[in-house]
Protein backbone atom coordinates (compact mmCIF):
# COMPACT_ATOMS: atom_id res chain seq x y z
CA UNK A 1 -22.97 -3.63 12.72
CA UNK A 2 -22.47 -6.93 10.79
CA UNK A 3 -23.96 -9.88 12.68
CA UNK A 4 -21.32 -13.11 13.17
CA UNK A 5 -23.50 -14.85 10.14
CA UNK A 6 -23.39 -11.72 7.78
CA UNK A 7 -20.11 -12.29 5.62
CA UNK A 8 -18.82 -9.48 3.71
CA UNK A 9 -19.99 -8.85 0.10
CA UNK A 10 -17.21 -8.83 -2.97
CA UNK A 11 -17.85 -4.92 -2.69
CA UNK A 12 -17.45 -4.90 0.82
CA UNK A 13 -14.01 -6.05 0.80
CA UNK A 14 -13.02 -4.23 -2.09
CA UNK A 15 -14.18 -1.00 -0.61
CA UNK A 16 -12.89 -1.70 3.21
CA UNK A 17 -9.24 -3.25 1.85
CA UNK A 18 -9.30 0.17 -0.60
CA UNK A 19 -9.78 2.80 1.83
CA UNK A 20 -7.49 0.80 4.33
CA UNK A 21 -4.56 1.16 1.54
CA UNK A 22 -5.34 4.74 0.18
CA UNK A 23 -5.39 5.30 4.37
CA UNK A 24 -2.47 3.84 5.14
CA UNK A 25 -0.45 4.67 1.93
CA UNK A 26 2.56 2.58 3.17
CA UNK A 27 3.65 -1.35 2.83
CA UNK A 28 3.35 -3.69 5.54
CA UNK A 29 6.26 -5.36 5.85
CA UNK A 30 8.97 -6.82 8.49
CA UNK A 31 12.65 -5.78 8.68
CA UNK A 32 13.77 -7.99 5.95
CA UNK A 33 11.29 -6.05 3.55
CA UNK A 34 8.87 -9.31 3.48
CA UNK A 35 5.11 -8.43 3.35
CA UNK A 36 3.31 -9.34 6.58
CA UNK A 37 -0.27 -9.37 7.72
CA UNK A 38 0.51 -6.95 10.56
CA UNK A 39 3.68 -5.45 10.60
CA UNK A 40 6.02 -4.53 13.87
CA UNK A 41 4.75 -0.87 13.12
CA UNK A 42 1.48 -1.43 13.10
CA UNK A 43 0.66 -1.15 9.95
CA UNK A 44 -1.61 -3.78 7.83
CA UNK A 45 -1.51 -5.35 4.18
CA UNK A 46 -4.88 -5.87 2.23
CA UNK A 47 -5.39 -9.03 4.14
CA UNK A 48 -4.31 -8.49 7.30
CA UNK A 49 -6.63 -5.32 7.18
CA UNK A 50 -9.97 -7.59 6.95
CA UNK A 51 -8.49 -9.86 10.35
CA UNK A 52 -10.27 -8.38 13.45
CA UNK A 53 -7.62 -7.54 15.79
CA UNK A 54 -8.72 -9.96 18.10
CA UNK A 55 -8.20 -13.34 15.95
CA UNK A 56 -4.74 -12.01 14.54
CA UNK A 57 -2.27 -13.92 16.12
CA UNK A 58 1.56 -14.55 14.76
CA UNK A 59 1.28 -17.78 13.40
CA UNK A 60 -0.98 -16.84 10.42
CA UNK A 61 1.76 -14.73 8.94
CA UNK A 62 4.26 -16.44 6.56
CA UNK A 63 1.62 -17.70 3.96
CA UNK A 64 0.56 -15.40 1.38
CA UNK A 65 -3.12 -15.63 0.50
CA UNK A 66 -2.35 -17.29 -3.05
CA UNK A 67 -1.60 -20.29 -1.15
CA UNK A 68 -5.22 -20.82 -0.55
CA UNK A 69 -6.56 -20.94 -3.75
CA UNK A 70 -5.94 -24.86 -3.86
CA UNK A 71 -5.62 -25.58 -0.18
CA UNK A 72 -8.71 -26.36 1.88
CA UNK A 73 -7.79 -25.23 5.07
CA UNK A 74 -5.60 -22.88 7.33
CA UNK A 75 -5.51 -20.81 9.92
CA UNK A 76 -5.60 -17.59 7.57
CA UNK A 77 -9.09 -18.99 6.10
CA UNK A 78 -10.16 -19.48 9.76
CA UNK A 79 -9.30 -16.04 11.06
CA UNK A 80 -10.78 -13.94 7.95
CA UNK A 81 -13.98 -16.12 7.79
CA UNK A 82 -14.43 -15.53 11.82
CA UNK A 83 -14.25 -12.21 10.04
CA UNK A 84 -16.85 -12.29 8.02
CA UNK A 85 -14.67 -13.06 5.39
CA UNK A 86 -15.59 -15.98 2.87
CA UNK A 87 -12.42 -17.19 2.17
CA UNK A 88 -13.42 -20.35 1.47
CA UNK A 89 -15.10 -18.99 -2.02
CA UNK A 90 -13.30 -19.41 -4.56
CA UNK A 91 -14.16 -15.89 -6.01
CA UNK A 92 -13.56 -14.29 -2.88
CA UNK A 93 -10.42 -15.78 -2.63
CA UNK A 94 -9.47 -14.74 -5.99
CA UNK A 95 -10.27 -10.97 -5.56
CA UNK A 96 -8.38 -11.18 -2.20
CA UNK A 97 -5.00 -12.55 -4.54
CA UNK A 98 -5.89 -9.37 -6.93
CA UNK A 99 -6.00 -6.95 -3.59
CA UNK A 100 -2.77 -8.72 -1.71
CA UNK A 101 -1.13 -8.24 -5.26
CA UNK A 102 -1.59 -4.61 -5.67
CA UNK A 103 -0.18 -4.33 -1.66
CA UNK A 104 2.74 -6.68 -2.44
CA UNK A 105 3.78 -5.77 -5.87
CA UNK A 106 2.91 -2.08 -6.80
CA UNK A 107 4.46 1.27 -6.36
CA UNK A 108 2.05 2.88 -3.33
CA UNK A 109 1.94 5.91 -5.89
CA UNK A 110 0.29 3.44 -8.46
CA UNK A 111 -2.24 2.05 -5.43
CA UNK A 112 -4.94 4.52 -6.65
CA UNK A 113 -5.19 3.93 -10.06
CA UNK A 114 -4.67 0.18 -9.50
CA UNK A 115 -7.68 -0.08 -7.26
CA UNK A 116 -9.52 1.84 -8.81
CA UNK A 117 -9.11 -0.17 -12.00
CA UNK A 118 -10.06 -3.31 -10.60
CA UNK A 119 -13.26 -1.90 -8.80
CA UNK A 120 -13.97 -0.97 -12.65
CA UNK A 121 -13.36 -4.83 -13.52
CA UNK A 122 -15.33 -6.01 -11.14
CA UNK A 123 -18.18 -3.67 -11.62
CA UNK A 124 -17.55 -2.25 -8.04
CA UNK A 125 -17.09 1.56 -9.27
């Protein structure tokens, strides 16, 4: 078990957002087909998947993780960093867009090869 000043390594993420997707195998996503953190089924997106379930609340949905690459602050940061999530890295942050992209964007049947590439890329694999 992680202790509250441990914060997940690069790899970590990578590896815990991975086998959440490959799990999962579907999109999270609201009724209107817009990607969400936690969706009305349950079901998580790369980011939402590193929020403990007990910081997740409603009002962090709405603003994708891109958003945070220039801005300083936000509730999102907040709740993944309470998760042992640097989000406040820059690099961290980056990987997280490259993750939230392959949820958001891709075909679920391209998910393996997509994650799998970028553990490659970033020497993960």
């Amino acid at each position: 078990m992680l202790s509250p000043t441990t914060m997940l390594s690069p790899k970590d993420i990578y590896e815990r957002v991975s086998e959440h997707l490959l799990t999962q195998r579907a999109v999270s996503e609201d009724d209107n087909g817009s990607c969400r953190l936690r969706s009305p089924e349950g079901r998580k997106c790369a980011i939402g998947s590193l929020v403990r379930d007990d910081l997740y609340e409603p009002e962090l949905e709405g603003v994708g993780i891109s958003y945070f690459r220039h801005a300083r602050d936000g509730g999102l940061l907040q709740a993944l960093y309470a998760s042992n999530v640097n989000a406040y890295d820059p690099n961290i942050i980056d990987l997280l867009i490259e993750l939230e992209e392959i949820h958001d964007y891709a075909e679920i049947e391209e998910w393996p090869a997509l994650l799998a590439a970028l553990g490659r890329r970033h020497a993960f694999v």
